[in-house]
C-alpha atoms as a PDB file:
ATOM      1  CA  UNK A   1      30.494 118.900  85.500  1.00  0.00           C
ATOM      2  CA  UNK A   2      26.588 118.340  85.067  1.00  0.00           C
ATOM      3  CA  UNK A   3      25.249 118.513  81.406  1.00  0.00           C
ATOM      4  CA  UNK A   4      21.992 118.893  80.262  1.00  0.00           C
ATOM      5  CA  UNK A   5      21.264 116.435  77.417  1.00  0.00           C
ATOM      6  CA  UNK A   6      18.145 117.246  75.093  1.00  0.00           C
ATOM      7  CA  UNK A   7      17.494 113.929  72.697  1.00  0.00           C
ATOM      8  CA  UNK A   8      15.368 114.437  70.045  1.00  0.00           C
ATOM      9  CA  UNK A   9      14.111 111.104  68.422  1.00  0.00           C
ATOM     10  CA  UNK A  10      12.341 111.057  64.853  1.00  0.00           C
ATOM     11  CA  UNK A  11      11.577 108.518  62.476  1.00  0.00           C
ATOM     12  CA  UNK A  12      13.795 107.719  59.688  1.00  0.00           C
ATOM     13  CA  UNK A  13      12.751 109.442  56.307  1.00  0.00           C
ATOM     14  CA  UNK A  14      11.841 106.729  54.705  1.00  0.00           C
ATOM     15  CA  UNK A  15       9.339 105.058  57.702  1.00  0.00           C
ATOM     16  CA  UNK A  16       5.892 105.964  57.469  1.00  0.00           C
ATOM     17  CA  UNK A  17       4.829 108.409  60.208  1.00  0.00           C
ATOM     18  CA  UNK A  18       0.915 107.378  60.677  1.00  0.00           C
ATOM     19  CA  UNK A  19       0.425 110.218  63.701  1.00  0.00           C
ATOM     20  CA  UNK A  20       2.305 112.930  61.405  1.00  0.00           C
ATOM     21  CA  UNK A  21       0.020 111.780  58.642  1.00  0.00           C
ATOM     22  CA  UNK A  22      -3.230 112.425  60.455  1.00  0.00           C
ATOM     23  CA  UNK A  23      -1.934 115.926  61.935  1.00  0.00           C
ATOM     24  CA  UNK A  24      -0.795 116.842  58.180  1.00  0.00           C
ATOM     25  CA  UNK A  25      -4.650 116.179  57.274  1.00  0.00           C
ATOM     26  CA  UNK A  26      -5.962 117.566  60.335  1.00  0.00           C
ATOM     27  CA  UNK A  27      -3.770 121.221  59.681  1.00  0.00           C
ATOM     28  CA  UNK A  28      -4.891 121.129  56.299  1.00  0.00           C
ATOM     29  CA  UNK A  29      -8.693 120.753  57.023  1.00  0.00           C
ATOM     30  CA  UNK A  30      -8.180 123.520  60.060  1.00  0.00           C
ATOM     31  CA  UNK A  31      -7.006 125.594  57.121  1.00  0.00           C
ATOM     32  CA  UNK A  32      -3.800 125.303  57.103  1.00  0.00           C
ATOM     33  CA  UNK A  33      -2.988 124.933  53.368  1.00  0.00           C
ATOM     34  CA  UNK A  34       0.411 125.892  53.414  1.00  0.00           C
ATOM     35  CA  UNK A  35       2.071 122.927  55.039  1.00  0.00           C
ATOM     36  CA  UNK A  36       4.246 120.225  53.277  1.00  0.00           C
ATOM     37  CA  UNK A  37       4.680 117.593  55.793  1.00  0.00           C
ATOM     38  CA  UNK A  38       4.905 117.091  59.636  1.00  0.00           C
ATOM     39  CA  UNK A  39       6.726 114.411  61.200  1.00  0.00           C
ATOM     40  CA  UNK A  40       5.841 113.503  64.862  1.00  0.00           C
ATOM     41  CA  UNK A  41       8.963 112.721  67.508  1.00  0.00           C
ATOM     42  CA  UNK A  42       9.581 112.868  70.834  1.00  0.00           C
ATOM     43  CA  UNK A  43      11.855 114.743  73.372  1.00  0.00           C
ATOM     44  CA  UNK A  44      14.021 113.272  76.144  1.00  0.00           C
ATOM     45  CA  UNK A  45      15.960 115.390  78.507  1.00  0.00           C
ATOM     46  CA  UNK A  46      18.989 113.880  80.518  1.00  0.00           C
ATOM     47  CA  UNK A  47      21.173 115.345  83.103  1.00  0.00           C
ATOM     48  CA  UNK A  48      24.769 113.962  82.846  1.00  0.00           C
ATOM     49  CA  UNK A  49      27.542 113.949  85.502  1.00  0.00           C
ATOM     50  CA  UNK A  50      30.532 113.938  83.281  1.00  0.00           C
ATOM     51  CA  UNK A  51      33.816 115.035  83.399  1.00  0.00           C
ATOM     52  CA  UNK A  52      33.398 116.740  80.018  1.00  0.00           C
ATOM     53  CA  UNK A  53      31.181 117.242  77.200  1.00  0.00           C
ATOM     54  CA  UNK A  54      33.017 114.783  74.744  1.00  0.00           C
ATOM     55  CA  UNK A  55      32.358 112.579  78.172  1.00  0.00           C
ATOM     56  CA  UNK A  56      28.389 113.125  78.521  1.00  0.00           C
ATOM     57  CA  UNK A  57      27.572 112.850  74.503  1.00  0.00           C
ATOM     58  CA  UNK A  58      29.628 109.951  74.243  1.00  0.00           C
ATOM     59  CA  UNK A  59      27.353 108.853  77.456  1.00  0.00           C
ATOM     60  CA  UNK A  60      24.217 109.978  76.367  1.00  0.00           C
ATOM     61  CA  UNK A  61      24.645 108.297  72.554  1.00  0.00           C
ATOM     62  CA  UNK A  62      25.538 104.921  74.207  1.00  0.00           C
ATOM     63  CA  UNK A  63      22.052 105.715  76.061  1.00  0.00           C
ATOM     64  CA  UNK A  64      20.487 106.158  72.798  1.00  0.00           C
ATOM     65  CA  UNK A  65      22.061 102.914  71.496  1.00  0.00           C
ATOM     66  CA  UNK A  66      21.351 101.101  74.596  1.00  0.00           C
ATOM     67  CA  UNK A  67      17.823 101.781  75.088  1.00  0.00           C
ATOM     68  CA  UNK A  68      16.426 105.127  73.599  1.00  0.00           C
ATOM     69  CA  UNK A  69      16.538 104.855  69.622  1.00  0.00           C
ATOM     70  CA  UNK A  70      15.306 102.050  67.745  1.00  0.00           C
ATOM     71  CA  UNK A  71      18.351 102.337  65.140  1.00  0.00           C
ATOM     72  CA  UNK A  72      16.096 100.169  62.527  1.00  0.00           C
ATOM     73  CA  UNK A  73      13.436 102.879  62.454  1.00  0.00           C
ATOM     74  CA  UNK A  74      14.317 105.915  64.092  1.00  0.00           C
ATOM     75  CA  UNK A  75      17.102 108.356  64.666  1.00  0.00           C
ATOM     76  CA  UNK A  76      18.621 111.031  67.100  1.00  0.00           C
ATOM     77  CA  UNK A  77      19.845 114.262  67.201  1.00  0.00           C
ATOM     78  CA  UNK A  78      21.601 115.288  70.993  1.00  0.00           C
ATOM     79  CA  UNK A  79      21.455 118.755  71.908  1.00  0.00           C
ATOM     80  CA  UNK A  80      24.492 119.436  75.070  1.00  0.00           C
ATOM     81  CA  UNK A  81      24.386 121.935  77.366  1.00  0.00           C
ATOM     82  CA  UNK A  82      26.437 122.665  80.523  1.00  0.00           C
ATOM     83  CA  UNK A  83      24.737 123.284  84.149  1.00  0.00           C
END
């Protein structure tokens, strides 16, 4: 089966996000007052040949371990869908 893997990398709570900073400020000055915070992350999409989805995520978070996520400073949340 082919999955669709959607990895969605932040950084940790506690590591300061410099770009989410300087959008936070930038919102606020386009009069946005409302805000609290914004973080800034990215978005990786992988498609998975697997023959199940305990298969592919276990795939995909060795992919994150291997080479996607800094552990010390950032984490993931995988989003699975089948093709």
């Amino acid at each position: 089966m082919r999955f669709r893997a959607e990895i969605i990398v932040t950084l940790k709570s506690g590591v300061l996000d410099t770009q989410g900073k300087a959008v936070f400020s930038s919102l606020r000055r386009l009069g946005h007052p409302g805000i609290e915070d914004v973080r800034i992350g990215r978005v990786i999409s992988v498609v998975v040949d697997a023959p199940d989805a305990a298969e592919a995520r276990s795939e995909v978070e060795t992919m994150c371990q291997n080479l996607l996520v800094n552990d010390l400073i950032e984490e993931a949340r995988v989003d699975l869908e089948a093709l």
